[in-house]
Protein backbone atom coordinates (compact mmCIF):
# COMPACT_ATOMS: atom_id res chain seq x y z
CA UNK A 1 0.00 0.00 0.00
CA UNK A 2 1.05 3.73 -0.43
CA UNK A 3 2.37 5.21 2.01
CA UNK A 4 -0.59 8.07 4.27
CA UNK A 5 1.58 11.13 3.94
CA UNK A 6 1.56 10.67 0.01
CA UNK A 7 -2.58 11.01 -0.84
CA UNK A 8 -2.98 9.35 -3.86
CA UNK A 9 -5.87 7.26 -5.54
CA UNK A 10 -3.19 4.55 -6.18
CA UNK A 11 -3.24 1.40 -4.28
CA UNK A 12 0.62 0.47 -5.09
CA UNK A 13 3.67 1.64 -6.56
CA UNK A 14 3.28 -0.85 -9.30
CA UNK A 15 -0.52 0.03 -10.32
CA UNK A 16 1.19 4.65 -9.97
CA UNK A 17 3.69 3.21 -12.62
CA UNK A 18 0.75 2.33 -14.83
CA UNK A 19 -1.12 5.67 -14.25
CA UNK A 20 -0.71 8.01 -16.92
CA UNK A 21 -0.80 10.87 -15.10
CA UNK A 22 2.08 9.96 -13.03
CA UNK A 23 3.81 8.78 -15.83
CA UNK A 24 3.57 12.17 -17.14
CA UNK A 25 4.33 14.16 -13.94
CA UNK A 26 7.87 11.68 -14.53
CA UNK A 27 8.36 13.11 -17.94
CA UNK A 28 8.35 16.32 -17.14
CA UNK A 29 10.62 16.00 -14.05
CA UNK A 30 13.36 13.98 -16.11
CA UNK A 31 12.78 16.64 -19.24
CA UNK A 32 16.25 18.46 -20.97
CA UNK A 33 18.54 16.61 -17.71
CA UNK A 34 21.25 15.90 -20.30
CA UNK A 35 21.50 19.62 -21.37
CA UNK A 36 21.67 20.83 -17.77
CA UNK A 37 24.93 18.51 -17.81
CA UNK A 38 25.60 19.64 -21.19
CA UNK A 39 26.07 16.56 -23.06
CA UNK A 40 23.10 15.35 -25.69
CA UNK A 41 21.78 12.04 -25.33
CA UNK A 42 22.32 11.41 -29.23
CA UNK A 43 26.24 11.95 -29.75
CA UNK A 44 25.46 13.52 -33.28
CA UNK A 45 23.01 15.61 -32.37
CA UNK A 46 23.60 19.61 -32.68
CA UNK A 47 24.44 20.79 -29.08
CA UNK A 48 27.00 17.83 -28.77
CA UNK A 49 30.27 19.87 -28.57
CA UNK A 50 29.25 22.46 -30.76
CA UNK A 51 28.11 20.15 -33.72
CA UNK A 52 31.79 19.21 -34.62
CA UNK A 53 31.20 15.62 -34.97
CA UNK A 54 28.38 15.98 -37.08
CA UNK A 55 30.65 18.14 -39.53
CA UNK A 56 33.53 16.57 -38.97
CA UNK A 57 35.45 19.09 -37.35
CA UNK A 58 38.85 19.15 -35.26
CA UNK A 59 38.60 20.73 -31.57
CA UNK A 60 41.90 22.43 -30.85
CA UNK A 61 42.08 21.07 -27.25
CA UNK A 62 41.79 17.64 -28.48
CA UNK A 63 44.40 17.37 -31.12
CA UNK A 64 46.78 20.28 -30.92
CA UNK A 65 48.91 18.70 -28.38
CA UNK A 66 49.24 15.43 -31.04
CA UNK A 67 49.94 17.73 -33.58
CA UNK A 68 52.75 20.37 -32.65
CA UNK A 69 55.52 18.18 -32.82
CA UNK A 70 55.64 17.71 -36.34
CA UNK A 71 53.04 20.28 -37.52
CA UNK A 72 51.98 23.73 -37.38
CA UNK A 73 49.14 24.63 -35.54
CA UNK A 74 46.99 27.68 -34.37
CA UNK A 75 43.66 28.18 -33.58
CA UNK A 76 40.91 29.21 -35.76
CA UNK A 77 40.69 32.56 -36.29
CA UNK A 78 36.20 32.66 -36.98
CA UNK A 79 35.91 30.28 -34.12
CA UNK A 80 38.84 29.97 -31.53
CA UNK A 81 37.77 26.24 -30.39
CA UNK A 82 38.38 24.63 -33.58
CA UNK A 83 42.28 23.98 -34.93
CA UNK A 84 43.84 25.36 -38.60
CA UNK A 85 46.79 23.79 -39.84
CA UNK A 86 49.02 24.30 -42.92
CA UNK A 87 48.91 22.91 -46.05
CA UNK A 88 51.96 21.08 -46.82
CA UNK A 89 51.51 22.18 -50.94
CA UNK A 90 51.06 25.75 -50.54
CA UNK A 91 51.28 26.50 -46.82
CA UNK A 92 47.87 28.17 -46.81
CA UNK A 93 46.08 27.90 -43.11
CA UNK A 94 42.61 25.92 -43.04
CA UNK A 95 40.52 23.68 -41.03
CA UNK A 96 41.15 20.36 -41.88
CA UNK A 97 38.77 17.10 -41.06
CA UNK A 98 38.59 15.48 -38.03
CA UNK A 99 39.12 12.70 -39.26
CA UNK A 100 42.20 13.48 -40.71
CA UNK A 101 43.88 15.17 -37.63
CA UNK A 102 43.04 11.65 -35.74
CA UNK A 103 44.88 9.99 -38.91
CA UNK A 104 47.64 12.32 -38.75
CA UNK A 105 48.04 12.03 -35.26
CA UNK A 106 48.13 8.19 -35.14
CA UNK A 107 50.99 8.25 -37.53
CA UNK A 108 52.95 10.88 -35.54
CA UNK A 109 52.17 8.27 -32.47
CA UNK A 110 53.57 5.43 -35.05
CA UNK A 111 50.57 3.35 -34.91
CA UNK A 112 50.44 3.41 -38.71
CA UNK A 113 52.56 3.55 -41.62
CA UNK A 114 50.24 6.10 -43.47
CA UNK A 115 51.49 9.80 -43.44
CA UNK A 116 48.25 11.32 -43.91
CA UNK A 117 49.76 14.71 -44.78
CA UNK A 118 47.37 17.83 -44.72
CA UNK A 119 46.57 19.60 -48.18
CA UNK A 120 43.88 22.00 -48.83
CA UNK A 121 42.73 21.06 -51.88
CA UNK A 122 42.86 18.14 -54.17
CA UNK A 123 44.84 20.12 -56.42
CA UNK A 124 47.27 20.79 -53.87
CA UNK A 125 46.89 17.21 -52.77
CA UNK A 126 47.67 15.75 -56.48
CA UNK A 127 50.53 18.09 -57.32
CA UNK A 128 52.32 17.73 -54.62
CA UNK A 129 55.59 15.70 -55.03
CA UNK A 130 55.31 14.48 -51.67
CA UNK A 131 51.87 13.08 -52.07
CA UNK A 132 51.63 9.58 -51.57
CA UNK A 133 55.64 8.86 -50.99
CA UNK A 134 56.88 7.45 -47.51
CA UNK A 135 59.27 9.98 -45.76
CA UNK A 136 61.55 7.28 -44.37
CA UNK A 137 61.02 3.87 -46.74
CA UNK A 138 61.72 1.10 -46.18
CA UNK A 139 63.53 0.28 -49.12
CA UNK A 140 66.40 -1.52 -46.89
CA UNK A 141 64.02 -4.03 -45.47
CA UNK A 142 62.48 -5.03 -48.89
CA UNK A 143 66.15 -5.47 -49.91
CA UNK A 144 67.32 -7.64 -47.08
CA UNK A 145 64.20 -9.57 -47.12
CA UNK A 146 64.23 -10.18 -50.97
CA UNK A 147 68.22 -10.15 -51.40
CA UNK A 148 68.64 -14.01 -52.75
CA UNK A 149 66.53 -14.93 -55.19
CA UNK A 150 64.98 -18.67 -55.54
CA UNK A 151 67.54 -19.76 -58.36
CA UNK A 152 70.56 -18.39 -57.15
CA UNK A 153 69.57 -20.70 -53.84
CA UNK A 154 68.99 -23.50 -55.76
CA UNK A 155 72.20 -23.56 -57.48
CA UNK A 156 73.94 -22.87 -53.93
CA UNK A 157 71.86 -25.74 -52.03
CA UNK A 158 72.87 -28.35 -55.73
CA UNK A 159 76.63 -27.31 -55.15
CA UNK A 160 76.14 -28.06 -50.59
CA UNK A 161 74.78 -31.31 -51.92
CA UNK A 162 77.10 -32.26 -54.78
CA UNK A 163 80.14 -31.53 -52.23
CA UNK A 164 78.53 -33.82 -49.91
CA UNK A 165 78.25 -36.45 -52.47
CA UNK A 166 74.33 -36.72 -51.08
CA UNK A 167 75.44 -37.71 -47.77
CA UNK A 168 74.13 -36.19 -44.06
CA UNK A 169 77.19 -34.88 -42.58
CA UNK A 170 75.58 -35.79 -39.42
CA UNK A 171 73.92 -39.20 -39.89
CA UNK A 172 75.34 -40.86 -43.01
CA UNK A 173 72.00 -40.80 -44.45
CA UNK A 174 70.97 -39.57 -48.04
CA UNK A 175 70.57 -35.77 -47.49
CA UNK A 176 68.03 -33.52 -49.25
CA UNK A 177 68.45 -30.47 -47.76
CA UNK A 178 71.32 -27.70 -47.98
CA UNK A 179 71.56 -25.95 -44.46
CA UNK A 180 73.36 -22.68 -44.05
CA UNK A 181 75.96 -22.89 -40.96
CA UNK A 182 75.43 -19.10 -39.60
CA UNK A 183 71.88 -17.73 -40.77
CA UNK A 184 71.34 -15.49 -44.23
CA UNK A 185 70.12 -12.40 -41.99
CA UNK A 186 73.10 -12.86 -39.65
CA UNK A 187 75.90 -13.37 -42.39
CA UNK A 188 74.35 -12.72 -45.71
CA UNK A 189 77.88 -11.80 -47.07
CA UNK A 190 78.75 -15.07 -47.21
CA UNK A 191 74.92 -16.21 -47.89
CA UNK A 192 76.13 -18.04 -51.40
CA UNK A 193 79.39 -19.38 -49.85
CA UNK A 194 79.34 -23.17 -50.61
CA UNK A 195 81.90 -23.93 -47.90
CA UNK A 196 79.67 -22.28 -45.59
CA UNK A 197 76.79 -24.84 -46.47
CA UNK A 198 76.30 -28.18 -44.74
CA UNK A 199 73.96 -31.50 -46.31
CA UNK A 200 71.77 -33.02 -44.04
CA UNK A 201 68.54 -35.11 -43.84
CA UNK A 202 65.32 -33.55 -42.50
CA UNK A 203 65.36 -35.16 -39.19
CA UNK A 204 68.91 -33.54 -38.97
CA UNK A 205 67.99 -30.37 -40.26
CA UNK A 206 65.43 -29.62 -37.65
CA UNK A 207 67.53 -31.20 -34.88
CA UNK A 208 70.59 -29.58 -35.53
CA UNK A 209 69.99 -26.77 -37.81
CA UNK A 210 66.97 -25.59 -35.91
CA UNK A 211 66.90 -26.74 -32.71
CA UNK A 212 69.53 -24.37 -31.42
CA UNK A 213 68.79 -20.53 -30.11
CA UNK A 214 70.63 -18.90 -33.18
CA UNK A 215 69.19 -20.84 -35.93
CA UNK A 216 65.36 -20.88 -34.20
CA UNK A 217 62.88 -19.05 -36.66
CA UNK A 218 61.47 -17.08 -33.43
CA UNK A 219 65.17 -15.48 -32.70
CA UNK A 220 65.56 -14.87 -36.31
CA UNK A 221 62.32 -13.04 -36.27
CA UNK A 222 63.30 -10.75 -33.74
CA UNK A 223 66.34 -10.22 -34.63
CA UNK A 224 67.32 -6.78 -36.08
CA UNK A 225 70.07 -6.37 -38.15
């Protein structure tokens, strides 16, 4: 039952719930409580920080401090909470997409290789010779990685094999596989060195060509060279 010092033709709180005219009386209590906190219920509605979501616009709060250490920044000079930058093609000032500064940022960060430099146009964007060229490349890795081709291995892992008349230097059994004694990535000067090959089986191979912490793929992996 309600409680005497709250008159009310309700017999419970369950059956007040169900009575529209308390259900209304609710409404309006709980009416605009999000923009006396000033945040909007709908996060792309237009009072949610000044409709810069909606239109895709940088704060300067949020992303100047990402920002400064590679580019220039300043503060928009119609509306002092949003964030100008310069173009990198003609060095004009603008207002760039939010989406962008969080790109740029992330890059800065090195989350991603992607510059994500800022132009101002797409004219800028498409004559610009920096425009879609890696600052630092990594030209050196693609070399190291690709530096032997598949034929000149084949020839060195025939001449391992023919010096070995076929023969495991380990077991005595017939060998089928060439094994390098230090690792390409660690020595690739001497890479194509016959003498610096060994024959061995493929039990051998993994047992004594792999097994060990300077020939493991996982140290290899991790290794930087």
């Amino acid at each position: 039952m309600m409680r005497i010092n709250y008159p009310t033709t309700c017999c419970s709180k369950d059956c007040s719930h169900k009575s529209n005219k308390i259900r209304f009386k609710i409404s309006n209590s709980l009416k605009n409580t999000h923009k006396k906190l000033g945040t909007s219920i709908k996060h792309g509605g237009g009072n949610y920080k000044g409709n810069v979501v909606k239109h895709n616009l940088p704060l300067y709060d949020t992303y100047s401090h990402q920002l400064i250490p590679v580019e220039e920044v300043r503060r928009c000079s119609y509306r002092s909470d949003l964030l100008e930058v310069r173009c990198v093609k003609c060095g004009v000032w603008f207002v760039p997409k939010r989406n962008l500064c969080e790109n740029r940022a992330q890059f800065i960060k090195g989350h991603t290789d992607r510059e994500s430099r800022f132009y101002c146009s797409v004219s800028c964007k498409f004559s610009c010779s920096l425009y879609h060229k890696k600052k630092h490349p990594d030209l050196v890795k693609r070399k190291r990685r690709n530096q032997f081709s598949e034929s000149q291995l084949r020839v060195w892992s025939a001449e391992v094999l023919k010096r070995a008349k076929y023969m495991c230097e380990y077991c005595g059994k017939e060998a089928t596989v060439a094994h390098h004694i230090k690792p390409k990535k660690l020595e690739p000067f001497f890479a194509l060195d016959p003498d610096f090959g060994i024959a061995c089986c493929k039990e051998c191979h993994i047992k004594y060509g792999h097994s060990n912490s300077e020939c493991k793929y996982i140290y290899l992996a991790n290794k930087n060279c």
